[in-house]
PDB file of N, CA and C in Angstrom:
ATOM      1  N   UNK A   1     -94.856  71.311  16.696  1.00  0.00           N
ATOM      2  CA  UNK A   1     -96.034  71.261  17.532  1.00  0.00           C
ATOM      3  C   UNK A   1     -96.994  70.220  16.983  1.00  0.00           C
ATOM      4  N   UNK A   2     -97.357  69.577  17.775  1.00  0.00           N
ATOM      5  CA  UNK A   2     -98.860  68.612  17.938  1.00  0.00           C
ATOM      6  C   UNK A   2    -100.189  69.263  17.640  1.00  0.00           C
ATOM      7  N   UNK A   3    -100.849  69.222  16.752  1.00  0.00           N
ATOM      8  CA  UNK A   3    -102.457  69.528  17.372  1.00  0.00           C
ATOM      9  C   UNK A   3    -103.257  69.188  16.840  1.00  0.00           C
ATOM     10  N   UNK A   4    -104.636  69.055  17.650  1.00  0.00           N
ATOM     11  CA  UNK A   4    -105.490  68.690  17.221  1.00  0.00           C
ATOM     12  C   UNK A   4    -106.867  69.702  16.620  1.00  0.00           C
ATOM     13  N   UNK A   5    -107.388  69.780  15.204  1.00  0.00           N
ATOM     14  CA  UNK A   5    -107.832  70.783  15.165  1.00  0.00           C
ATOM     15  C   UNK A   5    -109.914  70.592  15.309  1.00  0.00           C
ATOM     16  N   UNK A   6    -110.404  71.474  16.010  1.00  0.00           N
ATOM     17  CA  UNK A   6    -111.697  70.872  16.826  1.00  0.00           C
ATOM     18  C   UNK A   6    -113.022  71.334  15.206  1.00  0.00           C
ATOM     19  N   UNK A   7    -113.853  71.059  15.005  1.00  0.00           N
ATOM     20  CA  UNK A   7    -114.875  71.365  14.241  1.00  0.00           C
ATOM     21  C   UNK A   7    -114.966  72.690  13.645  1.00  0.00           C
ATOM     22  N   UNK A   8    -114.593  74.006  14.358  1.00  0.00           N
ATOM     23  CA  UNK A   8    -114.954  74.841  13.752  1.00  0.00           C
ATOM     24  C   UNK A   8    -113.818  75.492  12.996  1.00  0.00           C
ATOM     25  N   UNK A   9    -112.562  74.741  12.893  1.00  0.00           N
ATOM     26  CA  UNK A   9    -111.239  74.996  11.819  1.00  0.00           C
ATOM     27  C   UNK A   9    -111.870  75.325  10.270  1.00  0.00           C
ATOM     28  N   UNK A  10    -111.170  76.647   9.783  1.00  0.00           N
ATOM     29  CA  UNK A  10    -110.624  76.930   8.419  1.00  0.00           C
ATOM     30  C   UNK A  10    -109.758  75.905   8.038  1.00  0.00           C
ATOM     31  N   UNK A  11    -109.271  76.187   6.692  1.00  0.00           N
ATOM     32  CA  UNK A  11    -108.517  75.029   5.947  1.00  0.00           C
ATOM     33  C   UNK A  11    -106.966  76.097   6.709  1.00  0.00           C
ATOM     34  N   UNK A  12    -106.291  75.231   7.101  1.00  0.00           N
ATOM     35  CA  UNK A  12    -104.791  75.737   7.511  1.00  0.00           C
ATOM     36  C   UNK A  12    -103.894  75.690   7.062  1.00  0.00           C
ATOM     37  N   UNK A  13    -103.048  76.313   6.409  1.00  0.00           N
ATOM     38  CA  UNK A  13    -102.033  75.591   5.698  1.00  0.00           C
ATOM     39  C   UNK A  13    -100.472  77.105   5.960  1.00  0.00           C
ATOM     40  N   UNK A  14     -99.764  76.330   5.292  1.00  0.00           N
ATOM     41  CA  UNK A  14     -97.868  77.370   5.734  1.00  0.00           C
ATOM     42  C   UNK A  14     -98.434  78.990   5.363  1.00  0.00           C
ATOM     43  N   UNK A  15     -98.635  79.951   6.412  1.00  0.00           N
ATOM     44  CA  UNK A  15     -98.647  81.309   6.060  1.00  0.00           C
ATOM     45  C   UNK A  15    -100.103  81.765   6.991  1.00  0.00           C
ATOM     46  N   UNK A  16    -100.943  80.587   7.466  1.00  0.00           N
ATOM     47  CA  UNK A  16    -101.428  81.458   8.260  1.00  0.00           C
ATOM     48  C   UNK A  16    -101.137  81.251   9.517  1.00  0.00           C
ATOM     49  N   UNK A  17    -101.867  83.038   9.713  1.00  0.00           N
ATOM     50  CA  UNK A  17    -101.792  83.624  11.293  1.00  0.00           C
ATOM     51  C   UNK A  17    -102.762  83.434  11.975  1.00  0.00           C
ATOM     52  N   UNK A  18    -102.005  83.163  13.280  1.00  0.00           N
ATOM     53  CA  UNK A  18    -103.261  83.161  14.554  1.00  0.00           C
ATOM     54  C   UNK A  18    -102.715  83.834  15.797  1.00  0.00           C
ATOM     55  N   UNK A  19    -103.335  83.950  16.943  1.00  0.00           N
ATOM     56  CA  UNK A  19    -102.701  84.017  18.063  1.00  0.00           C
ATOM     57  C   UNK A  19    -102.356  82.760  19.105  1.00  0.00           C
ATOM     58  N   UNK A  20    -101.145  82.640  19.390  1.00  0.00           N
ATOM     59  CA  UNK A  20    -100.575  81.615  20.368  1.00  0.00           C
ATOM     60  C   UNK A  20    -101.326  82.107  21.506  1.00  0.00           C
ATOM     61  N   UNK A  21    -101.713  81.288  22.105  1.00  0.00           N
ATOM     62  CA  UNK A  21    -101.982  81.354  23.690  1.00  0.00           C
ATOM     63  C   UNK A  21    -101.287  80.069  24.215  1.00  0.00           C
ATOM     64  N   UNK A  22    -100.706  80.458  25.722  1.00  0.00           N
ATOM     65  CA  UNK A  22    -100.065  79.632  26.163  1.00  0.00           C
ATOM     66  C   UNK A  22    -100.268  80.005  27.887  1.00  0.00           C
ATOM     67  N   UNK A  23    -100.572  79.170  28.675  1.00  0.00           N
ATOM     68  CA  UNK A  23    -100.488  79.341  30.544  1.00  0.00           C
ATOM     69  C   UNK A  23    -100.811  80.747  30.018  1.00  0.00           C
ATOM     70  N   UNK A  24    -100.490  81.793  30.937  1.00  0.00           N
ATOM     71  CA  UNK A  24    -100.437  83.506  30.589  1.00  0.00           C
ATOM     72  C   UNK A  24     -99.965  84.290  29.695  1.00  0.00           C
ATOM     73  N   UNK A  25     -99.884  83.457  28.589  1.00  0.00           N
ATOM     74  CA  UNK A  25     -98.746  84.565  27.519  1.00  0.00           C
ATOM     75  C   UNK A  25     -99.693  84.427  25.994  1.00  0.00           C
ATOM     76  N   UNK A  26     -99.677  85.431  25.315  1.00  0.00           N
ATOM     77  CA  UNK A  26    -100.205  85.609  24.204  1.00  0.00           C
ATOM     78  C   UNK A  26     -99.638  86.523  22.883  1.00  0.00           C
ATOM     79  N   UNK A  27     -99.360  85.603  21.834  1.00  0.00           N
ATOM     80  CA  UNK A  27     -98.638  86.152  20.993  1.00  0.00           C
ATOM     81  C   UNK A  27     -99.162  85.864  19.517  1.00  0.00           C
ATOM     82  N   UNK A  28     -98.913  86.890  18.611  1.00  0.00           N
ATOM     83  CA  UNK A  28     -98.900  86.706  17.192  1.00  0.00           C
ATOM     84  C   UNK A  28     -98.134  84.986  16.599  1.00  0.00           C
ATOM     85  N   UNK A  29     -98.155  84.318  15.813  1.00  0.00           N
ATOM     86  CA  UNK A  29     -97.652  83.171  15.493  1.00  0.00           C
ATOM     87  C   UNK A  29     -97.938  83.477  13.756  1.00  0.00           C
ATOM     88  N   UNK A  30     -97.009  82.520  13.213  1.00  0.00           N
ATOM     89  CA  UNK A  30     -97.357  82.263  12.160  1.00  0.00           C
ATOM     90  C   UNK A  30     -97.568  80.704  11.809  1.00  0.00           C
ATOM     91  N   UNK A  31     -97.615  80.175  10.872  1.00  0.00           N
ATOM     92  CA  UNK A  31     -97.164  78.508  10.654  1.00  0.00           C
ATOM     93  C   UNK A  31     -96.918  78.723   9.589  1.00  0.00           C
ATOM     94  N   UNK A  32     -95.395  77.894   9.902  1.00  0.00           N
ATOM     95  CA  UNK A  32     -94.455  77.879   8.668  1.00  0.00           C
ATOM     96  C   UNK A  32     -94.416  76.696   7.664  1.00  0.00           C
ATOM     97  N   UNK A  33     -94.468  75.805   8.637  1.00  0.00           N
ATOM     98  CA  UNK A  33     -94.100  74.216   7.602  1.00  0.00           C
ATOM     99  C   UNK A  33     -95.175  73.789   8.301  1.00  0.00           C
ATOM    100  N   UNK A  34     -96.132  72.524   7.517  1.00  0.00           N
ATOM    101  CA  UNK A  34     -96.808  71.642   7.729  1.00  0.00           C
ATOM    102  C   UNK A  34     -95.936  70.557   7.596  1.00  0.00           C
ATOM    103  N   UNK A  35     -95.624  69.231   8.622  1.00  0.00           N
ATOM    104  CA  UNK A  35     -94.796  68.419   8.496  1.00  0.00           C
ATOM    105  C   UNK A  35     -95.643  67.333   8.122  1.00  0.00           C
ATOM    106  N   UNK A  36     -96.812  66.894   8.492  1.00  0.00           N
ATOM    107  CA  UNK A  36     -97.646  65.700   8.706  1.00  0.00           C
ATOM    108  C   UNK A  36     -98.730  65.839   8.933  1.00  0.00           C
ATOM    109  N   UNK A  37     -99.639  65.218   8.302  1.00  0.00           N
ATOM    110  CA  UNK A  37    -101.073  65.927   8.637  1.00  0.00           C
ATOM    111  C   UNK A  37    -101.533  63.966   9.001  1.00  0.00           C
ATOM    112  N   UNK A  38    -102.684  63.756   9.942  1.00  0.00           N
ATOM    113  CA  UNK A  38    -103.442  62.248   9.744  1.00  0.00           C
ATOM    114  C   UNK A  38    -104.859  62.752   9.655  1.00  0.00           C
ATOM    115  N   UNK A  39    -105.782  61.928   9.469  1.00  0.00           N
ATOM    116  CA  UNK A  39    -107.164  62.589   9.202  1.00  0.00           C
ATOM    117  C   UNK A  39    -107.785  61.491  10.389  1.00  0.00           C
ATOM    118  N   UNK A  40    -109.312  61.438  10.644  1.00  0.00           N
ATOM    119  CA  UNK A  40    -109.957  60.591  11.331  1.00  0.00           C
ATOM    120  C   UNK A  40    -109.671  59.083  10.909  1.00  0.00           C
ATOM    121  N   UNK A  41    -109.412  58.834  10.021  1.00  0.00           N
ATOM    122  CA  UNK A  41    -109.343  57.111   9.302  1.00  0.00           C
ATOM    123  C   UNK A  41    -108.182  57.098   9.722  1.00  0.00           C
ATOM    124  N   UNK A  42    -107.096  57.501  10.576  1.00  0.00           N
ATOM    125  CA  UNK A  42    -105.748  57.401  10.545  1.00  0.00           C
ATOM    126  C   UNK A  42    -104.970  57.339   9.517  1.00  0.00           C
ATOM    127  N   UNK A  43    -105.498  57.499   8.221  1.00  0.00           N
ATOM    128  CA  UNK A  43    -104.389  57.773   6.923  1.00  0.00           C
ATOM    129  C   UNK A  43    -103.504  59.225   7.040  1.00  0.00           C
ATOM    130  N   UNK A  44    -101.948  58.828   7.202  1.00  0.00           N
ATOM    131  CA  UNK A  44    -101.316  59.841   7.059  1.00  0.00           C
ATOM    132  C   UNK A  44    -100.161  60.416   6.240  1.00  0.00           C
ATOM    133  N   UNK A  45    -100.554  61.639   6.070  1.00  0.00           N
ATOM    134  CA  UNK A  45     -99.613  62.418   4.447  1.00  0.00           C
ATOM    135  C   UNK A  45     -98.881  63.026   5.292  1.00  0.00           C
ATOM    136  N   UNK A  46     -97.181  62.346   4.630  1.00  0.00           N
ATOM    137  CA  UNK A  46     -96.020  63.397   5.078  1.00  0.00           C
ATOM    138  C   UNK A  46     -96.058  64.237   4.569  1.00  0.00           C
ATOM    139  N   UNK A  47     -96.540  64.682   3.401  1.00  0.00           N
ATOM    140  CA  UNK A  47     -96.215  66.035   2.508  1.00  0.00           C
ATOM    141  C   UNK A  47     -97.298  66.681   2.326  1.00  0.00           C
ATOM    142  N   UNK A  48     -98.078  67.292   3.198  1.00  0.00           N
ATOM    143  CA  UNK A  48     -99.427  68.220   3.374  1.00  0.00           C
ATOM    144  C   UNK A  48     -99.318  69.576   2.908  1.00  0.00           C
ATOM    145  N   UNK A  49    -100.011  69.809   1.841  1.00  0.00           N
ATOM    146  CA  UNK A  49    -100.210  71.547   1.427  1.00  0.00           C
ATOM    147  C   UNK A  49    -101.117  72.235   2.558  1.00  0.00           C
ATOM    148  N   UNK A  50    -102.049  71.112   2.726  1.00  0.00           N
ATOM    149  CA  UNK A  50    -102.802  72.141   3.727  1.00  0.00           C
ATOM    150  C   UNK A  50    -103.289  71.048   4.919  1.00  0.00           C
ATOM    151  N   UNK A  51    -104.716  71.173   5.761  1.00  0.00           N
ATOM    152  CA  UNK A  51    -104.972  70.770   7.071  1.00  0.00           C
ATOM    153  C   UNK A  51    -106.823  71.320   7.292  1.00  0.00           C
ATOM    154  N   UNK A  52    -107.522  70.784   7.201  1.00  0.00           N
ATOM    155  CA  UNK A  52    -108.729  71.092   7.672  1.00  0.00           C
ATOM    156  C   UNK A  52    -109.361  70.230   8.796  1.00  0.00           C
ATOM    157  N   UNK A  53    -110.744  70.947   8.878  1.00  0.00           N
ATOM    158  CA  UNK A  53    -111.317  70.133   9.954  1.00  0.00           C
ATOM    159  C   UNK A  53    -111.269  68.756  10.396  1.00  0.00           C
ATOM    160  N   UNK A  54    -111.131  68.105  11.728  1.00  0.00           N
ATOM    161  CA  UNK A  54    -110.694  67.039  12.241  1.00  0.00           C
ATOM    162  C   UNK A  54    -109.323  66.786  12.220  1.00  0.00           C
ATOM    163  N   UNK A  55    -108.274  67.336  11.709  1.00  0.00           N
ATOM    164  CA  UNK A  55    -106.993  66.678  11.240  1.00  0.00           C
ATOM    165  C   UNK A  55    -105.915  66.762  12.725  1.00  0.00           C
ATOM    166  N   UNK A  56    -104.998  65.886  12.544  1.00  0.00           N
ATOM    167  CA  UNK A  56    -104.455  66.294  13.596  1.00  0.00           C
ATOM    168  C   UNK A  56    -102.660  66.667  12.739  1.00  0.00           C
ATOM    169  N   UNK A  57    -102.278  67.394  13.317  1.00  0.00           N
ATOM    170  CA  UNK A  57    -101.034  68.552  12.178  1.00  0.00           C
ATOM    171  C   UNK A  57     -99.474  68.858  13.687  1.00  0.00           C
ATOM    172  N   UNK A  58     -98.916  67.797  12.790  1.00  0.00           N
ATOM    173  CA  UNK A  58     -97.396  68.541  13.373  1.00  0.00           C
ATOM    174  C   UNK A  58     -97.027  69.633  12.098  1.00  0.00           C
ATOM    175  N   UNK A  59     -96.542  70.444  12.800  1.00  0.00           N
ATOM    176  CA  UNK A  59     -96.565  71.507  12.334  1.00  0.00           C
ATOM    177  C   UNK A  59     -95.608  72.636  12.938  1.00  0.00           C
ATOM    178  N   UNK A  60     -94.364  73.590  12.100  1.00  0.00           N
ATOM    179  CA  UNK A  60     -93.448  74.560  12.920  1.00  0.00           C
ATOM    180  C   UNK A  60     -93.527  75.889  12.731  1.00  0.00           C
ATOM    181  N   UNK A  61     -94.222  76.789  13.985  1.00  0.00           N
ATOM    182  CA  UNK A  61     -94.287  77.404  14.400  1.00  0.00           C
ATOM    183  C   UNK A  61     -93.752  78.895  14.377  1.00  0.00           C
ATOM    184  N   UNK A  62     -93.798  80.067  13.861  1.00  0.00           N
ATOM    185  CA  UNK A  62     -92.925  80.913  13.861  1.00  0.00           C
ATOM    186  C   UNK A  62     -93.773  82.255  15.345  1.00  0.00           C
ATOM    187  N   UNK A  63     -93.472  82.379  16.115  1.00  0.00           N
ATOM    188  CA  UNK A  63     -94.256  83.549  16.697  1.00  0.00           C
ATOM    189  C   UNK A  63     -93.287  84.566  16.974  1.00  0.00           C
ATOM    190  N   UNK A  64     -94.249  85.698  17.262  1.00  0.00           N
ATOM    191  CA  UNK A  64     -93.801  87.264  16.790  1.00  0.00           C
ATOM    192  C   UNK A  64     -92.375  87.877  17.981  1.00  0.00           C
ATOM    193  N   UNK A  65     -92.535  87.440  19.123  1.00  0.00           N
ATOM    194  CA  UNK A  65     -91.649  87.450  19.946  1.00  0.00           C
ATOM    195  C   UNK A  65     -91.304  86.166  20.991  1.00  0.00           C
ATOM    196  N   UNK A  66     -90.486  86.304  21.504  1.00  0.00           N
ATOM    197  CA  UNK A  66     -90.103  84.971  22.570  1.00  0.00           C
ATOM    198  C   UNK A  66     -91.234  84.873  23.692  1.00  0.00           C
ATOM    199  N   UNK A  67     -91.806  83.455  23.759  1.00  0.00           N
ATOM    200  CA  UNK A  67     -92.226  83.551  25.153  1.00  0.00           C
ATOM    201  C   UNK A  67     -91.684  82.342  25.704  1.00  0.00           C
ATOM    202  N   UNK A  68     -91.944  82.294  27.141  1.00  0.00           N
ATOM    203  CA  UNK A  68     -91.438  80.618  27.847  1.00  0.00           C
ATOM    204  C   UNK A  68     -92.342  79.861  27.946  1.00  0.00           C
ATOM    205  N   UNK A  69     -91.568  78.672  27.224  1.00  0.00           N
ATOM    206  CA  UNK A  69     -92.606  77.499  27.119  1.00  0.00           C
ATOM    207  C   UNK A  69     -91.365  76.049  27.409  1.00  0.00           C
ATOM    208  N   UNK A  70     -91.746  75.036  27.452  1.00  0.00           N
ATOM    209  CA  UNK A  70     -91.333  73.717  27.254  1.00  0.00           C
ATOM    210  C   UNK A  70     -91.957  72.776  27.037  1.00  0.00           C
ATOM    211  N   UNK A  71     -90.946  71.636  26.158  1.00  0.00           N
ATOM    212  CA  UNK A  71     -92.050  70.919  25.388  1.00  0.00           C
ATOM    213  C   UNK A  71     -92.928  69.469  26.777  1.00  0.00           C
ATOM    214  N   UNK A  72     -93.922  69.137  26.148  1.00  0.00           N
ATOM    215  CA  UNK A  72     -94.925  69.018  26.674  1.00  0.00           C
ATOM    216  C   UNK A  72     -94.316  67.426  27.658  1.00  0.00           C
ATOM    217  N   UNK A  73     -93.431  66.659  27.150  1.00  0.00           N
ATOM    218  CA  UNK A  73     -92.395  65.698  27.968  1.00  0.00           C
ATOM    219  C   UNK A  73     -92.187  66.095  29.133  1.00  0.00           C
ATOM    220  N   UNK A  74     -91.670  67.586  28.933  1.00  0.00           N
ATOM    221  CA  UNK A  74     -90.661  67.750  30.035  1.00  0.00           C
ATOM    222  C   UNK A  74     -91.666  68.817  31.379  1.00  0.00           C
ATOM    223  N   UNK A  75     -92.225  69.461  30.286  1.00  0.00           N
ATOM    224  CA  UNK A  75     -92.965  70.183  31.608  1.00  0.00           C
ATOM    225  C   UNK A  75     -94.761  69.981  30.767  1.00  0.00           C
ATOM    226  N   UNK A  76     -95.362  69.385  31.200  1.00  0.00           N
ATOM    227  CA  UNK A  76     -96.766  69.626  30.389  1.00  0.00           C
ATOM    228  C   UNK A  76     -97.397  70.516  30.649  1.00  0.00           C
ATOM    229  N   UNK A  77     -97.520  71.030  31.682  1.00  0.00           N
ATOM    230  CA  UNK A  77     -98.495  72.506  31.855  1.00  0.00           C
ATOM    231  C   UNK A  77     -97.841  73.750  31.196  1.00  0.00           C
ATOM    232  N   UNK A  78     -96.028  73.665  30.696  1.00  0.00           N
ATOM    233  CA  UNK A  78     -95.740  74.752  29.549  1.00  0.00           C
ATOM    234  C   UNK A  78     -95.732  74.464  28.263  1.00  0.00           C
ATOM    235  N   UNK A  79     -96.175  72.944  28.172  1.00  0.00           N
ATOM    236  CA  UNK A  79     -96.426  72.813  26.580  1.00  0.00           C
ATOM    237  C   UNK A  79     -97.395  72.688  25.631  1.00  0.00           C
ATOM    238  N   UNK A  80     -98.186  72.914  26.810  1.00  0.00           N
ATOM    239  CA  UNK A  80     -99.916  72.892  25.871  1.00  0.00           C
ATOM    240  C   UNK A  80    -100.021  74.416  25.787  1.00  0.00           C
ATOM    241  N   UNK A  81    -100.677  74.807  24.587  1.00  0.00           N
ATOM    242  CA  UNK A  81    -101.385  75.785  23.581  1.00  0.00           C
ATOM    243  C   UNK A  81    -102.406  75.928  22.869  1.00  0.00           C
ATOM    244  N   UNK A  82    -103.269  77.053  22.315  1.00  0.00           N
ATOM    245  CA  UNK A  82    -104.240  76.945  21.799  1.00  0.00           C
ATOM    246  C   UNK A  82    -104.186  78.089  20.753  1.00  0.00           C
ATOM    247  N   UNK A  83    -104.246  78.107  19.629  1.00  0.00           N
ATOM    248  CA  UNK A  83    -104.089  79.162  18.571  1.00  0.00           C
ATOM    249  C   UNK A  83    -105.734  79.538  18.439  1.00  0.00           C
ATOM    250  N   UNK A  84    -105.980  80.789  18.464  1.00  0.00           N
ATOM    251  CA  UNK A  84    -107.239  81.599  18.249  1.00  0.00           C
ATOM    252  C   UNK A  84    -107.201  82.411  17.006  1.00  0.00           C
ATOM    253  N   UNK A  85    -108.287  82.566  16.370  1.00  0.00           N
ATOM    254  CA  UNK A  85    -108.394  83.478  15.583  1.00  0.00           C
ATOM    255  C   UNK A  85    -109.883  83.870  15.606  1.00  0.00           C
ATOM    256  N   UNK A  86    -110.094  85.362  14.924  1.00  0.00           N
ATOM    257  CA  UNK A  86    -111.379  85.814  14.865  1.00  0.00           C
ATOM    258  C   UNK A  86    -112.623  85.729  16.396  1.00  0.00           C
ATOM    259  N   UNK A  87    -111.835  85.241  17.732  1.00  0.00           N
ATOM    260  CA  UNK A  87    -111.767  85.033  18.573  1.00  0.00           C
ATOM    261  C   UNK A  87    -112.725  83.571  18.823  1.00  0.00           C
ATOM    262  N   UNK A  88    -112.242  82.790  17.806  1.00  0.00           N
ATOM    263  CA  UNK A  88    -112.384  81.428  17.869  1.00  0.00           C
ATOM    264  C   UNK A  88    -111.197  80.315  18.457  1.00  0.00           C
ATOM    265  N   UNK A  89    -111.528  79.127  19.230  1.00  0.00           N
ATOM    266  CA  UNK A  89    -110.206  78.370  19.126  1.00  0.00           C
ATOM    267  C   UNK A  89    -110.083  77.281  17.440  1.00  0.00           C
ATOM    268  N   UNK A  90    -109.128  77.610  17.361  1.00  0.00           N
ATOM    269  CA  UNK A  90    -108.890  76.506  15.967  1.00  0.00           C
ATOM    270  C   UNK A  90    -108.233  75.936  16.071  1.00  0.00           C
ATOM    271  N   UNK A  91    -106.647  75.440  17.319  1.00  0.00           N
ATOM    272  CA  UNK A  91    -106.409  74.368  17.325  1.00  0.00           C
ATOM    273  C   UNK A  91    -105.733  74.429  19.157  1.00  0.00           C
ATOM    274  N   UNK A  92    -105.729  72.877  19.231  1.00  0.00           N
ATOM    275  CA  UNK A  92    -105.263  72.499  20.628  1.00  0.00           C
ATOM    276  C   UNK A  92    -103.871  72.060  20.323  1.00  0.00           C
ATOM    277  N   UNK A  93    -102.827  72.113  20.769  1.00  0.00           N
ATOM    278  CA  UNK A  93    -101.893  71.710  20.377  1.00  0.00           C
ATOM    279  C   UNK A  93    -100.885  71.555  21.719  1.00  0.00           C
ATOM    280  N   UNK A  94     -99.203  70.800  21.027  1.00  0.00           N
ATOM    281  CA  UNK A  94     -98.763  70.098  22.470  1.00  0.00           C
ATOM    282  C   UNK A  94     -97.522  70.850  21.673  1.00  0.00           C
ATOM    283  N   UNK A  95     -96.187  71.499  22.565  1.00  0.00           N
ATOM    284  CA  UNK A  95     -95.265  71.586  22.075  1.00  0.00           C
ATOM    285  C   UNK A  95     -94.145  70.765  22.075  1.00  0.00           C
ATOM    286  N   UNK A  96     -93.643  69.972  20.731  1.00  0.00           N
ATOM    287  CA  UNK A  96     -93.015  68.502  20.640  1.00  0.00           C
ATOM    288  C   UNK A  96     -91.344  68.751  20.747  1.00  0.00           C
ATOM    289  N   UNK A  97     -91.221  69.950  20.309  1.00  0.00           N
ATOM    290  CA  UNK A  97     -89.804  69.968  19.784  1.00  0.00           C
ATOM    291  C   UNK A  97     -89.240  71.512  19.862  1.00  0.00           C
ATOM    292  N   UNK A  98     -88.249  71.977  20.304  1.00  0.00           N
ATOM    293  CA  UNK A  98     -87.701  73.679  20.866  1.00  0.00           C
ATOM    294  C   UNK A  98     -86.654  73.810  20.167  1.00  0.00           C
ATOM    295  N   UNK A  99     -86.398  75.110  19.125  1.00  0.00           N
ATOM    296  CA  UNK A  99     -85.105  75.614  18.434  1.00  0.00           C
ATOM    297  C   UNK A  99     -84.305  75.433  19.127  1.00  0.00           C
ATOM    298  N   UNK A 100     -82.655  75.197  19.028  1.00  0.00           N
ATOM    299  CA  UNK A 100     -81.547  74.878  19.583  1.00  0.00           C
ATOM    300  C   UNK A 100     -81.787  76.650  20.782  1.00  0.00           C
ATOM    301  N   UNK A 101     -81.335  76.363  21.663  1.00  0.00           N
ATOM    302  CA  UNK A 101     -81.151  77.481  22.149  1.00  0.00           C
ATOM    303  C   UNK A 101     -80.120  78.723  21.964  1.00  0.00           C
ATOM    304  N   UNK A 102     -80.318  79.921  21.812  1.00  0.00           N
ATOM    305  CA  UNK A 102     -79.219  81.084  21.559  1.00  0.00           C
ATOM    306  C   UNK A 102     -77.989  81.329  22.312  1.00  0.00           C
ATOM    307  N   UNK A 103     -77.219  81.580  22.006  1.00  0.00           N
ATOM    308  CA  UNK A 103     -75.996  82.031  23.448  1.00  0.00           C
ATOM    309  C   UNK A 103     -75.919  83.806  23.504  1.00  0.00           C
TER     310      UNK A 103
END
């Protein structure tokens, strides 16, 4: 996932929780891996411990059950999201990339 995180972000980093919101669906999430973080100057770290205010963070996703989504290429109105916490938004985000699918 893509996102961009708006002014009133905590420091983020692999282990915290928020809630996914997505079109109508709302779920527990975790974040697992930070892949890339860039800051406002466009300097960007492949190997990010963490993510604070302004940053923009690919980043993979773990949430608590399945919901339907697609990434933001193929359908954009199922790939945008917004993670909440404390009933704040803390990040806007685009979904870039989908686990192989199950059989």
């Amino acid at each position: 996932a893509l996102m961009d995180m708006p002014e009133n972000t905590q420091i983020f980093t692999a282990g915290f929780q928020a809630m996914f919101h997505t079109h109508c669906a709302e779920e527990e999430c975790t974040v697992l891996k930070l892949f890339e973080t860039t800051n406002r100057k466009g300097q960007v770290n492949k190997k990010p411990r963490f993510a604070n205010v302004g940053m923009r963070v690919i980043c993979m996703l773990d949430l608590a059950r399945t919901v339907p989504v697609e990434t933001f290429d193929d359908m954009p109105f199922l790939g945008r999201f917004t993670l909440r916490t404390e009933g704040k938004t803390i990040a806007i985000g685009k979904i870039t990339k989908l686990p192989p699918k199950k059989d």
